[in-house]
N, C-alpha and C. Protein backbone atom coordinates (compact mmCIF):
# COMPACT_ATOMS: atom_id res chain seq x y z
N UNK A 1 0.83 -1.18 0.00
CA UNK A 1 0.00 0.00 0.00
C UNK A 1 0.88 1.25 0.00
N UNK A 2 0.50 2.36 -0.32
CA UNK A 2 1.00 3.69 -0.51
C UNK A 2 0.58 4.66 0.68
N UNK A 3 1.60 5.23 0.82
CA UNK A 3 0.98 6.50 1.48
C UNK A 3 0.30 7.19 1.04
N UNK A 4 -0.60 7.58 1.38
CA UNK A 4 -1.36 9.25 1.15
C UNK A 4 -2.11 10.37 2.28
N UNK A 5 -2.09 11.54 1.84
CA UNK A 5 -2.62 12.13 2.52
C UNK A 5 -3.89 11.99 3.89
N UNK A 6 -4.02 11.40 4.51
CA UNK A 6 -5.01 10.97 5.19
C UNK A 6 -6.23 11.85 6.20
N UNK A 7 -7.19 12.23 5.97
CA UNK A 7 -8.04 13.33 6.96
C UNK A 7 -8.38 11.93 8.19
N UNK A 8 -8.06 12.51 9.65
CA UNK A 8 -8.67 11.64 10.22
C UNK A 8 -10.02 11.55 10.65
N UNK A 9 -10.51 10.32 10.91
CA UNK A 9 -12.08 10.34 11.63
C UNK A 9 -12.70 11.28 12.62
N UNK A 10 -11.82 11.82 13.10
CA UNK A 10 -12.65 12.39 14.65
C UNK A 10 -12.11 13.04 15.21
N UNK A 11 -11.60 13.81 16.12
CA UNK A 11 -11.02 14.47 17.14
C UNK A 11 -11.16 14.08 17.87
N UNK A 12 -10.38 13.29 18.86
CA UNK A 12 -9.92 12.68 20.13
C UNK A 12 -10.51 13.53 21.36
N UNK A 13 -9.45 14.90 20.90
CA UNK A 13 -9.61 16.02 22.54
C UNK A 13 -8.63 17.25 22.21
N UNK A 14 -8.76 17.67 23.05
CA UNK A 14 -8.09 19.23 22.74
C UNK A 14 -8.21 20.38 24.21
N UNK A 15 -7.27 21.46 24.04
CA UNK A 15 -7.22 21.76 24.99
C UNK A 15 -8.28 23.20 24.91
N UNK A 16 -8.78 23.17 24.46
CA UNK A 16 -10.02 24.20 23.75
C UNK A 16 -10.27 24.72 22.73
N UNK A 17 -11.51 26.23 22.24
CA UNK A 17 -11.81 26.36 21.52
C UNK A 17 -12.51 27.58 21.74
N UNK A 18 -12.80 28.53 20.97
CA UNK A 18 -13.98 29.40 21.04
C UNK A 18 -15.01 28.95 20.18
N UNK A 19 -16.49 29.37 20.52
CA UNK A 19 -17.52 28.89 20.39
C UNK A 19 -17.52 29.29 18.42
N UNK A 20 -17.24 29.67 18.28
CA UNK A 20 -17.72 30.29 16.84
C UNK A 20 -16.44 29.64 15.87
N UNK A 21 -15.36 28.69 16.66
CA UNK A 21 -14.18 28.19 15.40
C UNK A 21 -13.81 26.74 16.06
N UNK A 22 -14.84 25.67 16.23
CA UNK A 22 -14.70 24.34 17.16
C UNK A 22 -13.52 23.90 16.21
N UNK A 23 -12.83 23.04 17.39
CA UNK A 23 -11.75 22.16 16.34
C UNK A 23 -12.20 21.44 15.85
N UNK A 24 -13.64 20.70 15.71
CA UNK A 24 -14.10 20.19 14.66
C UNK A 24 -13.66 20.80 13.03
N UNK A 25 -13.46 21.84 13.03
CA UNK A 25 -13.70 22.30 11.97
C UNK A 25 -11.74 22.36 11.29
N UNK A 26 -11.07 21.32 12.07
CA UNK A 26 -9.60 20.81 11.55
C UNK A 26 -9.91 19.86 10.28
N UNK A 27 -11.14 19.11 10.27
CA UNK A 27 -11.34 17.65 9.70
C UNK A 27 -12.31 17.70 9.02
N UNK A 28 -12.81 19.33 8.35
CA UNK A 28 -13.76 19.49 7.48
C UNK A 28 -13.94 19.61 6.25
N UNK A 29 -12.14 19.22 5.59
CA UNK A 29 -11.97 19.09 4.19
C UNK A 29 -12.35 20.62 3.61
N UNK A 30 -12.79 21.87 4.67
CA UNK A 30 -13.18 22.98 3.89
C UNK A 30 -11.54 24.24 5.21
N UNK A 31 -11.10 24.62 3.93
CA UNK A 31 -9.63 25.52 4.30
C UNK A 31 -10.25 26.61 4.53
N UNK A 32 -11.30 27.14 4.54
CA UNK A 32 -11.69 28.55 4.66
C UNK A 32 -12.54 28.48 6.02
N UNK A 33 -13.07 27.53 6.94
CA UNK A 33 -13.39 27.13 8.16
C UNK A 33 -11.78 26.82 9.27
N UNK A 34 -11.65 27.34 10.66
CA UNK A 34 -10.64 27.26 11.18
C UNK A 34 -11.24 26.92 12.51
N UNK A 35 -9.92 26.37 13.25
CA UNK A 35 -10.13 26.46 14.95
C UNK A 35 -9.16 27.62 15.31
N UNK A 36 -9.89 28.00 16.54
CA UNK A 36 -8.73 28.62 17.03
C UNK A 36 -9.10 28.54 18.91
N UNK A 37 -7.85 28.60 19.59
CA UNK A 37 -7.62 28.21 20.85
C UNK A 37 -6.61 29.46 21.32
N UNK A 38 -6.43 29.01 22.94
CA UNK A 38 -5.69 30.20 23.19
C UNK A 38 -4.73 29.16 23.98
N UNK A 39 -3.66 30.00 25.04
CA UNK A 39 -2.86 29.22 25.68
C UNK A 39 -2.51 28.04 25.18
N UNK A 40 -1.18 27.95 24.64
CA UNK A 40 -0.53 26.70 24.55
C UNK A 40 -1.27 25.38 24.03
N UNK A 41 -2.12 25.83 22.56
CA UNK A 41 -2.85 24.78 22.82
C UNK A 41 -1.96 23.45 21.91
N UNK A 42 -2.75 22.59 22.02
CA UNK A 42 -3.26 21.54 21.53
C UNK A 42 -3.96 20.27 20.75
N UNK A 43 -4.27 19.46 20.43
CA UNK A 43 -5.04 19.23 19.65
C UNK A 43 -4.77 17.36 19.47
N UNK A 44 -5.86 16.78 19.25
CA UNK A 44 -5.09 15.09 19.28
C UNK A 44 -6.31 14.32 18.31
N UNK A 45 -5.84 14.19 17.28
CA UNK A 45 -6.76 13.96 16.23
C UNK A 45 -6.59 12.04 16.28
N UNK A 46 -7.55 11.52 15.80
CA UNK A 46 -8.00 10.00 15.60
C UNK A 46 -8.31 9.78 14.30
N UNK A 47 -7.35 9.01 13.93
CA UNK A 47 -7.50 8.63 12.93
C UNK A 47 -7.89 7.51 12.24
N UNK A 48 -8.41 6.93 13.36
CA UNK A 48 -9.84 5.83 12.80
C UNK A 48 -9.27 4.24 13.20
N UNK A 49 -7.75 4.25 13.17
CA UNK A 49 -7.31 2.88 13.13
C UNK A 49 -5.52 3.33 12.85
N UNK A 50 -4.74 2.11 13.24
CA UNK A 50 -3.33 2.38 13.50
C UNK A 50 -2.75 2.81 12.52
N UNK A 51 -1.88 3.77 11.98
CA UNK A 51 -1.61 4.02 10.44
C UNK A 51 0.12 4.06 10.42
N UNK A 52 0.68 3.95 9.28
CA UNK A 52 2.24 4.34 9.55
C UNK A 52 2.47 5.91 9.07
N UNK A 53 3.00 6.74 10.33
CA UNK A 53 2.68 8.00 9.44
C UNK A 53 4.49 8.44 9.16
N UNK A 54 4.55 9.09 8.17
CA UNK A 54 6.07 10.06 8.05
C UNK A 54 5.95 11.30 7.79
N UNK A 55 4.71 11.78 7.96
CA UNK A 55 5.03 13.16 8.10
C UNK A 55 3.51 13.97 8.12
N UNK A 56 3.29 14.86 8.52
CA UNK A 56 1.85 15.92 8.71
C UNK A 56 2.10 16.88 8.08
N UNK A 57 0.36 17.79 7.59
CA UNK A 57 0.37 18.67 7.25
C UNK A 57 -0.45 19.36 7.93
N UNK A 58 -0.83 21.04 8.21
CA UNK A 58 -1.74 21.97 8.30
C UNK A 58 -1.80 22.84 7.35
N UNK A 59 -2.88 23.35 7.13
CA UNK A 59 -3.39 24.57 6.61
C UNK A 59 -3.61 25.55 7.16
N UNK A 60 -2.52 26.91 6.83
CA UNK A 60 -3.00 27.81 8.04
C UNK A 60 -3.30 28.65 6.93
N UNK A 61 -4.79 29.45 7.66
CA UNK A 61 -5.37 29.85 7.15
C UNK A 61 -5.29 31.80 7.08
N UNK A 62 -5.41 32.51 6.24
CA UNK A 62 -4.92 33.86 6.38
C UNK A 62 -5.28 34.66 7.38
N UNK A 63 -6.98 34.21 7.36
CA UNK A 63 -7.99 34.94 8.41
C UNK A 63 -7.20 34.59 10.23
N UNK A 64 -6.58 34.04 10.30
CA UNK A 64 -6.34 33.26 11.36
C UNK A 64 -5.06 34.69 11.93
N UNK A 65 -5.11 35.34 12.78
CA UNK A 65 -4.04 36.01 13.02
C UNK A 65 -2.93 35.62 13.33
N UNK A 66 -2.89 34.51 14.49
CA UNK A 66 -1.41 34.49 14.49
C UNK A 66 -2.02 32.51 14.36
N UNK A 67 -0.97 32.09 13.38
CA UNK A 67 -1.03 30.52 12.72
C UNK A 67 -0.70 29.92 13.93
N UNK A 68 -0.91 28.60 14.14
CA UNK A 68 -0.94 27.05 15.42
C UNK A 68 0.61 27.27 14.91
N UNK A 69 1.06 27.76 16.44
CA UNK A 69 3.01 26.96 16.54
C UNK A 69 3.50 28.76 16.10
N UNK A 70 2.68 29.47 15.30
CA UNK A 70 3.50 31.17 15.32
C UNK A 70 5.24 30.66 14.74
N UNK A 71 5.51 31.63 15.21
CA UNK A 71 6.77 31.40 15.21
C UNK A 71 8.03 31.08 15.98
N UNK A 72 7.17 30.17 17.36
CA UNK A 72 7.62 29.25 18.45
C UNK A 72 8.15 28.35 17.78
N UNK A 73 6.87 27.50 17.10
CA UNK A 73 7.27 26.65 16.44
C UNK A 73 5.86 25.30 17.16
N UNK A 74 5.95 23.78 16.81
CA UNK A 74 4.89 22.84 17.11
C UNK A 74 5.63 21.58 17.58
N UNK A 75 5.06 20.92 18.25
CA UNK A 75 5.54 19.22 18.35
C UNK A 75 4.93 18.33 18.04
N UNK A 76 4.95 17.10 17.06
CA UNK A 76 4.36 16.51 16.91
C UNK A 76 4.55 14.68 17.40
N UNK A 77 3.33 14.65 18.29
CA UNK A 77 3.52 13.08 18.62
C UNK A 77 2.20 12.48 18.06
N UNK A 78 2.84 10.95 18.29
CA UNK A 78 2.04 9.82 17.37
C UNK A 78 2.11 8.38 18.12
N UNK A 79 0.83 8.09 18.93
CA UNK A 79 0.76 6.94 19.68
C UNK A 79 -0.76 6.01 19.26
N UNK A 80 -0.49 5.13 19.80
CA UNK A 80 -1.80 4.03 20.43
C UNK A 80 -2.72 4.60 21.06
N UNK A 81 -1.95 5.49 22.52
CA UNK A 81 -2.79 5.41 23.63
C UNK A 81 -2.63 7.07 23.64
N UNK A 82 -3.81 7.72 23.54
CA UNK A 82 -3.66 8.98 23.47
C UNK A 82 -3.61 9.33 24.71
N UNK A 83 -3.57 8.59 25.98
CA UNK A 83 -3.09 9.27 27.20
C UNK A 83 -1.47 9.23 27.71
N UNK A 84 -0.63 8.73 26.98
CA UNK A 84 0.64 8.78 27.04
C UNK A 84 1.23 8.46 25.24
N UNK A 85 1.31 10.38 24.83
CA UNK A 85 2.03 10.22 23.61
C UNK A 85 3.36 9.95 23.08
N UNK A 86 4.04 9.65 24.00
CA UNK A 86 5.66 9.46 23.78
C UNK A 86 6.17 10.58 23.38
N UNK A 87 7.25 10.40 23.09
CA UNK A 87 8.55 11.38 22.43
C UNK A 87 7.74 12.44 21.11
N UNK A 88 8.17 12.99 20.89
CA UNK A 88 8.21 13.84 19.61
C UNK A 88 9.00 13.12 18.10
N UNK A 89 8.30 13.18 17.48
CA UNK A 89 8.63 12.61 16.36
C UNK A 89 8.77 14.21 15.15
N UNK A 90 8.56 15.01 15.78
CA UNK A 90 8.88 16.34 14.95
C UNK A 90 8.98 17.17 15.47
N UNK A 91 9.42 18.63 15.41
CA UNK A 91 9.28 19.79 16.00
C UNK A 91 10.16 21.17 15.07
N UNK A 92 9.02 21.80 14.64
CA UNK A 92 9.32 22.80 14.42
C UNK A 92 8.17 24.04 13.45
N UNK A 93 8.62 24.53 12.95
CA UNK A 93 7.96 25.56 12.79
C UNK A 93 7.34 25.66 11.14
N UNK A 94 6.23 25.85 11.32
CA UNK A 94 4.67 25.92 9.93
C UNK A 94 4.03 27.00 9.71
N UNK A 95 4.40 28.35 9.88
CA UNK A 95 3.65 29.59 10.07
C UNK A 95 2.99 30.07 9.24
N UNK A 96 3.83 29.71 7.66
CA UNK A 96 3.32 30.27 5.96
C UNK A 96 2.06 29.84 6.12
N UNK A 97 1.31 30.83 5.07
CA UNK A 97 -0.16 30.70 4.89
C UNK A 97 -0.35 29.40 3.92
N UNK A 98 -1.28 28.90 3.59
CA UNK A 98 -1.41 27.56 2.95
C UNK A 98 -0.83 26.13 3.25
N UNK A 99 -0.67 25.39 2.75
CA UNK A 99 -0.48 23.77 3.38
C UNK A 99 0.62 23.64 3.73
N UNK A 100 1.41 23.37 5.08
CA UNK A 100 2.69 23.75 5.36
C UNK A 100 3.01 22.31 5.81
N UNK A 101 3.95 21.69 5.05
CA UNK A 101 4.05 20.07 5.99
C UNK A 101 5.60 20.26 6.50
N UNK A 102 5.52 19.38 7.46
CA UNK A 102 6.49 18.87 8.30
C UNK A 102 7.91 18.53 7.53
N UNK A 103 7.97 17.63 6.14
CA UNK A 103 9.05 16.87 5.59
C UNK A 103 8.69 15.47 6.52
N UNK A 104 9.83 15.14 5.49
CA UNK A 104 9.40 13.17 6.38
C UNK A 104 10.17 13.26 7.61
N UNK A 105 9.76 12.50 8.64
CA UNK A 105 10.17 11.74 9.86
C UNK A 105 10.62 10.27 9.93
N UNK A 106 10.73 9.75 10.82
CA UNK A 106 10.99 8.24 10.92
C UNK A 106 9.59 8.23 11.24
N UNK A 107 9.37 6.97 10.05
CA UNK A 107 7.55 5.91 10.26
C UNK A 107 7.65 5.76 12.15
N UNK A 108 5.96 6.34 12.09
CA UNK A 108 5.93 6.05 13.22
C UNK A 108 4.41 5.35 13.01
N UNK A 109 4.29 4.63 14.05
CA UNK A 109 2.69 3.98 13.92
C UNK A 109 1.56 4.03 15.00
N UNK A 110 0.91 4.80 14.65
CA UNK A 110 0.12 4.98 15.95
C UNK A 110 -1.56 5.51 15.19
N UNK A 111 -2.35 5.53 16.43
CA UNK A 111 -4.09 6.06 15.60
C UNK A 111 -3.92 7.52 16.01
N UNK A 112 -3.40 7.83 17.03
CA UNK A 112 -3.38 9.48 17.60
C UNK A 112 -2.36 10.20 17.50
N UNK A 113 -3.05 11.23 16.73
CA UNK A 113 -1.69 12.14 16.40
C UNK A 113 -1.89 13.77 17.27
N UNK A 114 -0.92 13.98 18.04
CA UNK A 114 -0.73 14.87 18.91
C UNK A 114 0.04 16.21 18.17
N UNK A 115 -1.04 17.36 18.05
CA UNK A 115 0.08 18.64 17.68
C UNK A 115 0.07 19.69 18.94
N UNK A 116 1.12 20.27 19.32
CA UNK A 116 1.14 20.91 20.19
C UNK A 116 2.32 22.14 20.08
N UNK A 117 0.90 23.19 19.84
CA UNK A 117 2.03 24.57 19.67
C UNK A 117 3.31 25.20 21.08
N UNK A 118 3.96 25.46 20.67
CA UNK A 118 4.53 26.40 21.49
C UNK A 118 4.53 27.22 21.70
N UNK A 119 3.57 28.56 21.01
CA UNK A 119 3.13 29.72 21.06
C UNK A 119 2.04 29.96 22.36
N UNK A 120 2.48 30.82 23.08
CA UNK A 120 1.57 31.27 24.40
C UNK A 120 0.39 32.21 23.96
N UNK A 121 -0.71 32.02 22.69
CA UNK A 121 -1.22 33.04 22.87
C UNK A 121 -2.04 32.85 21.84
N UNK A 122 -3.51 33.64 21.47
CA UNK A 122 -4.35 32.77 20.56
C UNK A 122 -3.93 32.44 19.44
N UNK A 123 -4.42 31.60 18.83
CA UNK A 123 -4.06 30.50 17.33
C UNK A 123 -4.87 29.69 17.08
N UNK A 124 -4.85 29.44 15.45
CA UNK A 124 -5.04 28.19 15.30
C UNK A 124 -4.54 28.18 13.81
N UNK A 125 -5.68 26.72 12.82
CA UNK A 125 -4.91 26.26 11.81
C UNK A 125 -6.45 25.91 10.95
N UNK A 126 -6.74 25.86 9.72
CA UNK A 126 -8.01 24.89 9.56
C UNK A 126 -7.74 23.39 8.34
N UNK A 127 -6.81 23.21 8.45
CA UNK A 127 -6.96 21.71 8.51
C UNK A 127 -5.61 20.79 8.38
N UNK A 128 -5.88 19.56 8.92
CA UNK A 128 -4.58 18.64 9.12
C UNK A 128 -4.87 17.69 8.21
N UNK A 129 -4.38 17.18 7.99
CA UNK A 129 -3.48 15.75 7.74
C UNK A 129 -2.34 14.87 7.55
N UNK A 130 -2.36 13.73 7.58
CA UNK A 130 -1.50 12.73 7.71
C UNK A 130 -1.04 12.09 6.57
N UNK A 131 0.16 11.60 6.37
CA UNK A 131 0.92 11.21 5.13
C UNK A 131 0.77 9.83 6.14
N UNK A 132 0.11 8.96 5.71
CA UNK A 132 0.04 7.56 5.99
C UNK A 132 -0.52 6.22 5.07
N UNK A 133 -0.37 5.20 5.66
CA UNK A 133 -0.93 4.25 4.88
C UNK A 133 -1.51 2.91 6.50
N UNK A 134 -2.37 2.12 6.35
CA UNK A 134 -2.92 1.28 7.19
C UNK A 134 -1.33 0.28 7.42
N UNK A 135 -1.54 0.04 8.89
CA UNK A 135 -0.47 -0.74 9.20
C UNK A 135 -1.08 -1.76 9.10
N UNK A 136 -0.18 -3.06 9.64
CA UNK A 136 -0.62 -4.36 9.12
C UNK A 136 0.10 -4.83 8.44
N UNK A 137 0.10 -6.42 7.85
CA UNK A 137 0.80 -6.87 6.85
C UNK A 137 0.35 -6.43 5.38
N UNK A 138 1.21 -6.93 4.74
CA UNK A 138 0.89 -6.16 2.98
C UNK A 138 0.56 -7.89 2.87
N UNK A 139 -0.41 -7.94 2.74
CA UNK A 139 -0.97 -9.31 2.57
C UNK A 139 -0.82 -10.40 0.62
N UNK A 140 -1.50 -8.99 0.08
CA UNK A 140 -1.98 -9.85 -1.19
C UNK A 140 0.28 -10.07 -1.83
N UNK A 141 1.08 -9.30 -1.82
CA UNK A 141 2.36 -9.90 -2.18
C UNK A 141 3.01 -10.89 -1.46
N UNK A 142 3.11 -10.81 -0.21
CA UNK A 142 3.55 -11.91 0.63
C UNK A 142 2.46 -13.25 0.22
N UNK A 143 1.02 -13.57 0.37
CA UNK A 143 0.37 -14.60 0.27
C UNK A 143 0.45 -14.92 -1.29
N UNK A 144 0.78 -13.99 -2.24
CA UNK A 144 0.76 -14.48 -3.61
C UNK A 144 2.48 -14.99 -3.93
N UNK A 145 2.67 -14.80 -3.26
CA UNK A 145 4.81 -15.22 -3.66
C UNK A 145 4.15 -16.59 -2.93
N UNK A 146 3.15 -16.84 -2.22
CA UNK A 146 3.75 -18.33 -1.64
C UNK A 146 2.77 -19.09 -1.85
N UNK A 147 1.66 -19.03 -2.74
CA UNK A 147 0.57 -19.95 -3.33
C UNK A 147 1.36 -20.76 -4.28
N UNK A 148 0.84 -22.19 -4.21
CA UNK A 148 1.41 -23.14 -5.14
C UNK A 148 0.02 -23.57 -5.31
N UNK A 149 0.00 -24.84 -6.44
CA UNK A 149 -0.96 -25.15 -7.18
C UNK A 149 -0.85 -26.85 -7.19
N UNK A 150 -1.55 -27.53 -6.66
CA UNK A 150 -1.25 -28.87 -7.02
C UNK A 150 -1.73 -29.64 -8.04
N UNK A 151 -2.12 -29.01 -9.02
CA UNK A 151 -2.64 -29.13 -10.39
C UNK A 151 -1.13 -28.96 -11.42
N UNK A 152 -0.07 -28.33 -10.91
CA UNK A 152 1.18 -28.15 -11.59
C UNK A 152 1.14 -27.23 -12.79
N UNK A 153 0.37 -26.06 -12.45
CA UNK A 153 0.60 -24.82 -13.23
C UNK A 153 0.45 -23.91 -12.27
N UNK A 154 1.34 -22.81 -13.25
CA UNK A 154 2.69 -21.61 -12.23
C UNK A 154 1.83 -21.28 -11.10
N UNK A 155 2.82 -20.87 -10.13
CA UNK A 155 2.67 -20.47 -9.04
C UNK A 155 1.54 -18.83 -9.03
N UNK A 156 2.58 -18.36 -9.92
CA UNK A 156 1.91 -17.07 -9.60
C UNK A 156 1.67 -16.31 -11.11
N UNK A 157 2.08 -16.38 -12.29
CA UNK A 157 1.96 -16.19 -13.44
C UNK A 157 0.19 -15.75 -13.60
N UNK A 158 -0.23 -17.12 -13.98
CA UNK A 158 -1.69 -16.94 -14.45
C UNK A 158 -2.64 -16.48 -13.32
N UNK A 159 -2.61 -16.84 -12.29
CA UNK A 159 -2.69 -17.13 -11.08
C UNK A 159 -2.29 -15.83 -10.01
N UNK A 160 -2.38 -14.94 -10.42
CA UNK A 160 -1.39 -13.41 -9.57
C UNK A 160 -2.33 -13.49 -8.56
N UNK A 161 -3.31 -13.32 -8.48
CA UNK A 161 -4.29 -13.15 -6.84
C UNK A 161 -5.27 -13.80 -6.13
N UNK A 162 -4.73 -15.02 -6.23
CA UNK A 162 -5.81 -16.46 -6.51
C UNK A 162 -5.55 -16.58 -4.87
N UNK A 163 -6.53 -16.15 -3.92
CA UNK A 163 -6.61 -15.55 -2.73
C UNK A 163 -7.60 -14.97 -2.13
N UNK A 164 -8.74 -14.88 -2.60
CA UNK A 164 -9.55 -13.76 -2.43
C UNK A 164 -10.24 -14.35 -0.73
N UNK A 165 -11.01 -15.32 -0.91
CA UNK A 165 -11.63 -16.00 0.30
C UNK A 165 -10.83 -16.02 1.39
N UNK A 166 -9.58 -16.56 1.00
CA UNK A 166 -8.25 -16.39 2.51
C UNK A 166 -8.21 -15.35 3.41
N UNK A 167 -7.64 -14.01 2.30
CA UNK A 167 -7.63 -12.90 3.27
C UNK A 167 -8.55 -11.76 2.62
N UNK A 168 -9.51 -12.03 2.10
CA UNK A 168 -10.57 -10.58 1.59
C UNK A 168 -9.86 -10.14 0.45
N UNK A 169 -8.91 -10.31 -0.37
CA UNK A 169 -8.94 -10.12 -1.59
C UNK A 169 -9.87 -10.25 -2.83
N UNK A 170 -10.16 -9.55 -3.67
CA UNK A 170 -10.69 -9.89 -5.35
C UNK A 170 -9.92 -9.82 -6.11
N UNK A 171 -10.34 -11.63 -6.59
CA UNK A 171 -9.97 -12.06 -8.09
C UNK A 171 -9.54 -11.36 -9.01
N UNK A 172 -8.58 -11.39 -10.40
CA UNK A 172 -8.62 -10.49 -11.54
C UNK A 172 -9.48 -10.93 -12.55
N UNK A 173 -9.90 -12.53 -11.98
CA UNK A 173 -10.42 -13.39 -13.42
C UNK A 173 -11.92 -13.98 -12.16
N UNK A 174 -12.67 -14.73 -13.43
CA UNK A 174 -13.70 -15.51 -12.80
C UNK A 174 -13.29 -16.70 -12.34
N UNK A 175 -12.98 -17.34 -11.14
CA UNK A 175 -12.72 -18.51 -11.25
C UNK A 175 -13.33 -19.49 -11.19
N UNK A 176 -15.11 -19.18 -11.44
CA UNK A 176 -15.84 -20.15 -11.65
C UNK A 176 -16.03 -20.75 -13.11
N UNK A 177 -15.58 -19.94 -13.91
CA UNK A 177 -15.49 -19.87 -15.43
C UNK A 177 -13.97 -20.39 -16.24
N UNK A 178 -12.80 -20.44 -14.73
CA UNK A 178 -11.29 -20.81 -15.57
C UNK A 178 -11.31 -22.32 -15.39
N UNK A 179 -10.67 -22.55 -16.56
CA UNK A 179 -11.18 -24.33 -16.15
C UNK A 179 -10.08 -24.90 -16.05
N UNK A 180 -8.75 -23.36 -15.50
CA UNK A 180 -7.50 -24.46 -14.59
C UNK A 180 -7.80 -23.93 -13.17
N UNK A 181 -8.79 -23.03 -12.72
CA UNK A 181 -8.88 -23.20 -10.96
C UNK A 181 -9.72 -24.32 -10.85
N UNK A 182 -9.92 -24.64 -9.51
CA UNK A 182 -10.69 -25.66 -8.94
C UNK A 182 -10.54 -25.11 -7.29
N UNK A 183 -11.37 -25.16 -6.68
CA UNK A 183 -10.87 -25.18 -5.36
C UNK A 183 -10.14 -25.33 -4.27
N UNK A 184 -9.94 -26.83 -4.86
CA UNK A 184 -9.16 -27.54 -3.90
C UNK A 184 -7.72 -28.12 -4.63
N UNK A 185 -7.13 -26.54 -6.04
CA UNK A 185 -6.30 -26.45 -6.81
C UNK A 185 -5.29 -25.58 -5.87
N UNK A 186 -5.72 -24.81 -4.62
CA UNK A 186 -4.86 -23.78 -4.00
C UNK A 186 -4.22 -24.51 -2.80
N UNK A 187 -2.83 -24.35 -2.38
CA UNK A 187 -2.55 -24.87 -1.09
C UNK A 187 -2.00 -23.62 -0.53
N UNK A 188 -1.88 -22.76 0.35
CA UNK A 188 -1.00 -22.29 0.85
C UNK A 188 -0.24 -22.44 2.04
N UNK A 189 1.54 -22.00 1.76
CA UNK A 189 2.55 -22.94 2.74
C UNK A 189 3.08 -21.67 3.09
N UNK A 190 2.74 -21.46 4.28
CA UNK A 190 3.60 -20.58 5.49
C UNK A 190 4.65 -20.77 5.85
């Protein structure tokens, strides 16, 4: 799988908001909607399920007077357990108007991603995301390098994703219609 840009599901928590710019409005896919917070804030977005991330973006928005992180600068952590985010996996400074990313980091894997300005004083940003892809195994190359056939045609040639029932994959072909699958034509050896 590939990385891409990722909006997450939900907002976790945060360390506030004024009534008229909720941090809901980080994860609204619309750049002209913003949060903004005061004191040192915060912010810990969910991203639905564990992802590998290398790097974040925000959008800071013009209307926004002074941008999330100013010219303090931000930290960014990335855990499991959004009540203990670990170390910093980034830190520094995003102030320019429009999509300002981080650069890559070392993959880190986690569902909660923690930004936290260093600026003492109101801010915010209107929208994030994540350069990620779903963790997990990469299933369909590993299980297709190791399907054999006891019918004695190729392994993986005709045969590239002959897998689907195992692990939730789809077929490229019908295999009720190929009249070299059969069912009980697949073995797979771990």
């Amino acid at each position: 799988m590939a990385k891409t840009w990722t909006t997450p599901t939900a907002i976790h928590s945060y360390s506030g908001q004024y009534a008229s710019y909720p941090a809901i409005n980080t994860i609204d896919d619309n750049t002209a909607t913003f949060w903004v917070a005061s004191s040192t804030p915060w912010i810990i977005f969910d991203m639905g399920a564990t992802k590998k991330i290398t790097k974040i973006r925000i959008y800071q928005n013009d209307q926004v007077t002074s941008h999330f992180g100013w010219t303090s600068g931000l930290k960014v952590y990335i855990s499991n357990d959004p009540a203990n985010m670990g170390d910093v996996v980034w830190e520094g400074v995003l102030d320019a108007n429009g999509w300002q990313e981080t650069g890559l980091f070392s993959e880190k894997q986690g569902r909660y991603v923690k930004l936290l300005s260093k600026y003492s004083n109101v801010q915010g940003f209107s929208e994030f995301d994540a350069y990620a892809e779903a963790a997990g195994v990469a299933y369909s190359k590993t299980i297709t390098e190791k399907v054999g056939f006891v019918d004695g045609h190729s392994k993986v040639q005709h045969h590239k994703k002959v897998i689907a029932e195992v692990v939730g994959f789809v077929d490229e072909h019908d295999k009720d219609k190929c009249k070299k699958c059969k069912p009980s034509s697949v073995i797979l050896t771990f």
